[in-house]
Structures are given as C-alpha cells and as structure tokens.
N, C-alpha and C. Protein backbone atom coordinates (compact mmCIF):
# COMPACT_ATOMS: atom_id res chain seq x y z
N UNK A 1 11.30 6.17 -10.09
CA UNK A 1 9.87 6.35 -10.06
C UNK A 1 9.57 7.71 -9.43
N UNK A 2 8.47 8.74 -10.08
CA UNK A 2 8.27 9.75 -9.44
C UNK A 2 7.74 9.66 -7.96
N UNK A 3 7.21 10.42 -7.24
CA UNK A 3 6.54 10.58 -6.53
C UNK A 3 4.89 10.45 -6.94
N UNK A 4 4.39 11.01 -8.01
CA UNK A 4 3.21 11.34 -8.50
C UNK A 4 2.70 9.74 -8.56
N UNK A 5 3.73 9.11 -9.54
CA UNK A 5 3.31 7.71 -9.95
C UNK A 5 3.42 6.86 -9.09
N UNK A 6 4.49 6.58 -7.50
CA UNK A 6 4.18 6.27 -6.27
C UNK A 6 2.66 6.01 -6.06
N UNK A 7 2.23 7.57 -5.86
CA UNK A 7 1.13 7.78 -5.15
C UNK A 7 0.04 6.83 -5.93
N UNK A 8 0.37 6.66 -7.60
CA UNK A 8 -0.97 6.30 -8.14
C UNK A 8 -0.99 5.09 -7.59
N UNK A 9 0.04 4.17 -7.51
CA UNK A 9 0.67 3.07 -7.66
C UNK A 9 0.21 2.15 -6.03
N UNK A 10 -0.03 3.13 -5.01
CA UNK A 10 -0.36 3.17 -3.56
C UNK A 10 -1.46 3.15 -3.81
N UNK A 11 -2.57 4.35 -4.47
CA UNK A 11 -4.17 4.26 -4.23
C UNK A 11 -4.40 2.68 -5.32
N UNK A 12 -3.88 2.68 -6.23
CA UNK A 12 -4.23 1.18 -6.83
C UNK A 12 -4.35 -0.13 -5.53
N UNK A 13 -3.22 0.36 -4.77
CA UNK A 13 -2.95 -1.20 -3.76
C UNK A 13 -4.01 -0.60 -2.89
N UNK A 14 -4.71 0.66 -2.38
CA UNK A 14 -5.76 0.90 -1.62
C UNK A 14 -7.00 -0.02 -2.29
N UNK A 15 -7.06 0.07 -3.61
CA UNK A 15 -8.15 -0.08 -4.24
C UNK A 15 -8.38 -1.73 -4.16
N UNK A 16 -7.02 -2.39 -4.13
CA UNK A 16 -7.11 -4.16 -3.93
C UNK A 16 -7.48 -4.15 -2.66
N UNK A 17 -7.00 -3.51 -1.17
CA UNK A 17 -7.22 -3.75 -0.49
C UNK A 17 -8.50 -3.70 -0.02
N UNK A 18 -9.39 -2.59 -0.41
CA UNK A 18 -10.25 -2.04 -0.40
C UNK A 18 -11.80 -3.34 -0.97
N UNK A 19 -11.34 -4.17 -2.04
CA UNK A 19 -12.33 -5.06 -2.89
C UNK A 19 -12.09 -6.39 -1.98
N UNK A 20 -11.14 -6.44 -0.76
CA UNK A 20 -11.16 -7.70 -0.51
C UNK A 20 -11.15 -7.75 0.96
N UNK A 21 -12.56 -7.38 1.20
CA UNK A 21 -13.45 -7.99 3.03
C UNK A 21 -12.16 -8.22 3.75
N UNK A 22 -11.91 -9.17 3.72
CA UNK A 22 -10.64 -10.08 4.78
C UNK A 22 -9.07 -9.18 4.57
N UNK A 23 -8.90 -8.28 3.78
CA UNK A 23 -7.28 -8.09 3.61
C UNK A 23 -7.73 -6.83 4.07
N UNK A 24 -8.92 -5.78 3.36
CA UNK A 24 -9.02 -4.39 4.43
C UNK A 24 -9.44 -4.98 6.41
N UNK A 25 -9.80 -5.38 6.27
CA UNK A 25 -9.80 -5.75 8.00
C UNK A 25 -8.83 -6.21 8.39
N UNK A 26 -7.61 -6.86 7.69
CA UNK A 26 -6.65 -7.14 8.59
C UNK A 26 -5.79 -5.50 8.51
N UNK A 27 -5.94 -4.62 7.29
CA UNK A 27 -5.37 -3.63 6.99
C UNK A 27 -5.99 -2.60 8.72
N UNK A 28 -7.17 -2.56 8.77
CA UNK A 28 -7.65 -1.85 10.02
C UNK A 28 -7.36 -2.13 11.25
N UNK A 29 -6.92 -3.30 11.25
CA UNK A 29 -6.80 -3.99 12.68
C UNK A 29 -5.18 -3.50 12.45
N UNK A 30 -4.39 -3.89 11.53
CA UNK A 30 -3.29 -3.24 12.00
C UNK A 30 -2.47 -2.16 12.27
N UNK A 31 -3.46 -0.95 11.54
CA UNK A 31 -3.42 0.54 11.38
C UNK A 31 -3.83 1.09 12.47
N UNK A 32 -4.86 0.38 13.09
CA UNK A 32 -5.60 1.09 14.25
C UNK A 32 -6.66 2.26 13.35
N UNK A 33 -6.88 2.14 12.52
CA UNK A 33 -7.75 3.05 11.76
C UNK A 33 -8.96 2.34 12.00
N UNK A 34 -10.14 3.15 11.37
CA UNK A 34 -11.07 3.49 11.31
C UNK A 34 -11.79 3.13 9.69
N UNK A 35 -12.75 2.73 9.11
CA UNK A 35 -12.96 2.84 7.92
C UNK A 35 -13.04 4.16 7.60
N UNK A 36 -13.89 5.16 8.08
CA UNK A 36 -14.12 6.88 8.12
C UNK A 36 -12.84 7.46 7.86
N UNK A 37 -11.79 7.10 8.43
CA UNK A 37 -10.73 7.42 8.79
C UNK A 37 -9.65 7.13 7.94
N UNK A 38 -9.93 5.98 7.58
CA UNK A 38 -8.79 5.73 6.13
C UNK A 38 -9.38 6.42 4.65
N UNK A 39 -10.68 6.58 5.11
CA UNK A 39 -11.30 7.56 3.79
C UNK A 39 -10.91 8.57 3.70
N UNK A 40 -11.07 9.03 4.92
CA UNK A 40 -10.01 10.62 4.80
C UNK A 40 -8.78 11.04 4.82
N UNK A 41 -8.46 10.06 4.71
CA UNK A 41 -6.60 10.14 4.99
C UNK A 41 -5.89 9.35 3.85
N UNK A 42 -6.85 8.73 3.21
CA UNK A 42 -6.27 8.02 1.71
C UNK A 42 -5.63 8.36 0.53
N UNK A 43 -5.54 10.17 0.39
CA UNK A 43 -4.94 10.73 -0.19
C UNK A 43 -3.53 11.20 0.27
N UNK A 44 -3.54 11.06 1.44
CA UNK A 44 -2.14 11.47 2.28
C UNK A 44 -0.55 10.46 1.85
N UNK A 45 0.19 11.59 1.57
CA UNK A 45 1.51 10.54 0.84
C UNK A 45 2.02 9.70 2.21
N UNK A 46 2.19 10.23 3.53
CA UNK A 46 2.11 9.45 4.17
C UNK A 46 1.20 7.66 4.60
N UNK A 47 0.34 8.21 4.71
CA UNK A 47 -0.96 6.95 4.34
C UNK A 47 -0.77 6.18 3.09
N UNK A 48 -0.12 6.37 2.48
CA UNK A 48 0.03 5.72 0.71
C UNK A 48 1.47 4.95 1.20
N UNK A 49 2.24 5.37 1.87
CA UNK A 49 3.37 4.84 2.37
C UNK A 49 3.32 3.70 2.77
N UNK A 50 2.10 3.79 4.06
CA UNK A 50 1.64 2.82 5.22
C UNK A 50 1.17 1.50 4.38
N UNK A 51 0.49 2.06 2.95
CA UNK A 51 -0.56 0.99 2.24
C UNK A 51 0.61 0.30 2.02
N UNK A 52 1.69 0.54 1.21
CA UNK A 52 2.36 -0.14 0.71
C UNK A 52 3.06 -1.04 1.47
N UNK A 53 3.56 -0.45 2.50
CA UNK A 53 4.48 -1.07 3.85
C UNK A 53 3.59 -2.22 4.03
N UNK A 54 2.52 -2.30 4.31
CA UNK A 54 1.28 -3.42 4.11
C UNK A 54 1.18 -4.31 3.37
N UNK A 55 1.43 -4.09 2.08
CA UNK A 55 1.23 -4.95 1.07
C UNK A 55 3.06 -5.82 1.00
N UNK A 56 4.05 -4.85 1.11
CA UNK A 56 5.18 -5.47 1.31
C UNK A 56 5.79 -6.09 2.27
N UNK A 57 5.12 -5.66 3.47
CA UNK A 57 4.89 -6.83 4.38
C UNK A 57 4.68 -8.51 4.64
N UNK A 58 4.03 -9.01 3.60
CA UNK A 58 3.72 -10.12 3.06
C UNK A 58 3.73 -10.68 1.58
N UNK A 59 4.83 -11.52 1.59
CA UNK A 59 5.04 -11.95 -0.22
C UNK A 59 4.03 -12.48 -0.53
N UNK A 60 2.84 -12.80 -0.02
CA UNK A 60 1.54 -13.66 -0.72
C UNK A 60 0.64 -12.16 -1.49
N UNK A 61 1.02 -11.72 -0.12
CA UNK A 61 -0.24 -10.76 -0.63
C UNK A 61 0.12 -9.76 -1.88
N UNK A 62 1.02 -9.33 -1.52
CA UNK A 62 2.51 -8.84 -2.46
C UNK A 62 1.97 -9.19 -4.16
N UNK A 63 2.28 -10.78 -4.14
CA UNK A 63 2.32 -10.89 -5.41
C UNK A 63 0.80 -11.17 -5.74
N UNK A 64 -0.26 -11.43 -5.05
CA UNK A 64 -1.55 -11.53 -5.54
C UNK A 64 -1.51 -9.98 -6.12
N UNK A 65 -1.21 -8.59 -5.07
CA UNK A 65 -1.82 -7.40 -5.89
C UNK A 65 -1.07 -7.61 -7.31
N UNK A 66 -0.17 -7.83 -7.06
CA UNK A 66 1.02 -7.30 -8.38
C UNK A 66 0.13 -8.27 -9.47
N UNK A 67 -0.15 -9.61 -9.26
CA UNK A 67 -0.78 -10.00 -10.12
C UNK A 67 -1.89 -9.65 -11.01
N UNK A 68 -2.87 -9.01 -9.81
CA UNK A 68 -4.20 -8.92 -10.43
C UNK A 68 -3.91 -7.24 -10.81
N UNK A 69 -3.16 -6.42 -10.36
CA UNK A 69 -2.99 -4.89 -11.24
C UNK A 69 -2.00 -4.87 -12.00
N UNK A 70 -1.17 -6.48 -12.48
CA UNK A 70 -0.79 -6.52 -13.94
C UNK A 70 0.74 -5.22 -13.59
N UNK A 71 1.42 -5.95 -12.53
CA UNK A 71 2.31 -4.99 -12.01
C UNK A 71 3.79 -6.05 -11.82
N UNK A 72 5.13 -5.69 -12.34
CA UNK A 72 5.92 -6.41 -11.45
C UNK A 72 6.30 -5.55 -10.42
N UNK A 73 6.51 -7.45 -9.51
CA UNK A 73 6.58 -7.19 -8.05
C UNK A 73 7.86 -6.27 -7.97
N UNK A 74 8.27 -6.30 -8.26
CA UNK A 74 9.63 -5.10 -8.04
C UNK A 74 9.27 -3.71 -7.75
N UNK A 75 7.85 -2.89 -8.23
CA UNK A 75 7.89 -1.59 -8.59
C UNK A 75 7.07 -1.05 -7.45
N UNK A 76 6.27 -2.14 -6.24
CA UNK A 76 5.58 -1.52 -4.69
C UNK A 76 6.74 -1.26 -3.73
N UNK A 77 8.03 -1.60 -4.27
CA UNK A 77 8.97 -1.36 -2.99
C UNK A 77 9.39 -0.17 -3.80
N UNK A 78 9.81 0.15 -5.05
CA UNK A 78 10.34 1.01 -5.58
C UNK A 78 9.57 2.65 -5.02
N UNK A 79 7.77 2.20 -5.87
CA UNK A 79 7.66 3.27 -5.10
C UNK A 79 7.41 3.63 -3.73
N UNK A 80 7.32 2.57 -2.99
CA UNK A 80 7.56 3.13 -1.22
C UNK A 80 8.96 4.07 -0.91
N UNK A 81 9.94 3.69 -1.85
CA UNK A 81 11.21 4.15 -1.92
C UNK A 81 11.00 5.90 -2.31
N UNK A 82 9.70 6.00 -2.88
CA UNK A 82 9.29 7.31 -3.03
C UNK A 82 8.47 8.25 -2.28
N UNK A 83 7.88 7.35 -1.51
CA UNK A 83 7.29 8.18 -0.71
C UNK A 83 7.57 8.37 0.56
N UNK A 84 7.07 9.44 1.59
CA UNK A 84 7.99 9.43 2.78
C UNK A 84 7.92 8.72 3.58
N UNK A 85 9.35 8.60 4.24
CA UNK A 85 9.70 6.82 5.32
C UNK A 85 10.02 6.64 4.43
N UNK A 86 9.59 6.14 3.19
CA UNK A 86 10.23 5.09 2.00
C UNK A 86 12.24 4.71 2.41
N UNK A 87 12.93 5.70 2.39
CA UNK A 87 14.01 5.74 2.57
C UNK A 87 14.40 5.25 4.24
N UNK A 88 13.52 4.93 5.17
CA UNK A 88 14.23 4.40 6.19
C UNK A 88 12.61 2.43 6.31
N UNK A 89 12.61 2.41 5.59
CA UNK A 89 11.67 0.95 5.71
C UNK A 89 13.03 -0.29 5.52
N UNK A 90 12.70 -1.29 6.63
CA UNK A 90 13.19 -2.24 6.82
C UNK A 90 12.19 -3.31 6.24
N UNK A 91 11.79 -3.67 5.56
CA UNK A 91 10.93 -5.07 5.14
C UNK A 91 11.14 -6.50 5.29
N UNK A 92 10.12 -7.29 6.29
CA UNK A 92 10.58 -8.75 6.38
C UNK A 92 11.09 -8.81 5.13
C-alpha cells in the first residue's frame, strides 16, 4: 500500500470517527486533543497514524469502520504499516 492511499484510507477512518458523537469523544479523551486541534492536525501523516492506531485498537470498532467504508479488515493495519510509527506499532 502506498503512502498516499494510507493517508486516504486514515482521513476515511477520521471521517467515521468524526459522524459518530460517542467514538470522536472517546477518540479526544484519549489523544488529549482538542476538537480545534484535531482539525488542524488532521492532515498530518503522523495524526493519520494515531487515527488508525485507534481504530486498531479495538476489533469492534475495527470492523464496524471496515464495514460501513466497504473495506477489508486487513487493509487499516496495512496502511498504518505505511505511515510513520507504522513499522514499530504493537496492537492488542
């Protein structure tokens, strides 16, 4: 997986996280971010990293995105594998 398509692949899981009240607030509470703050930093390949580490963090949540953006679950670890950290992430 490129990098480019990573990144798209990250703002998509921003965009689930983003439509669902209860999963961006647990996303803030565990970032220590800011809403202001993840707005501005949402383009950052780092920050796209973090989203994912988030979403792969938890197999529920995991496979709800993969579900509803019509994704297999295989391809949010792949591209974390692309972006930076990707290569040192330990995942429950």
């Amino acid at each position: 997986m490129t990098r480019d398509d990573a990144e798209m692949l990250a703002i998509k899981a921003l965009g689930h996280i983003a439509a669902d009240g209860d999963l961006l607030g647990d996303f803030l509470s565990l970032s220590g971010l800011s809403p202001d703050e993840l707005r501005e930093r949402a383009g950052e390949p780092e920050m796209l990293g973090g989203i994912l580490d988030f979403m792969l963090a938890d197999e529920a949540r995991l496979l709800a995105f993969c579900e509803a953006a019509e994704l297999r679950p295989e391809l949010p670890a792949r591209a974390r594998l692309a972006l930076p950290g990707g290569e040192r992430v330990d995942w429950p």
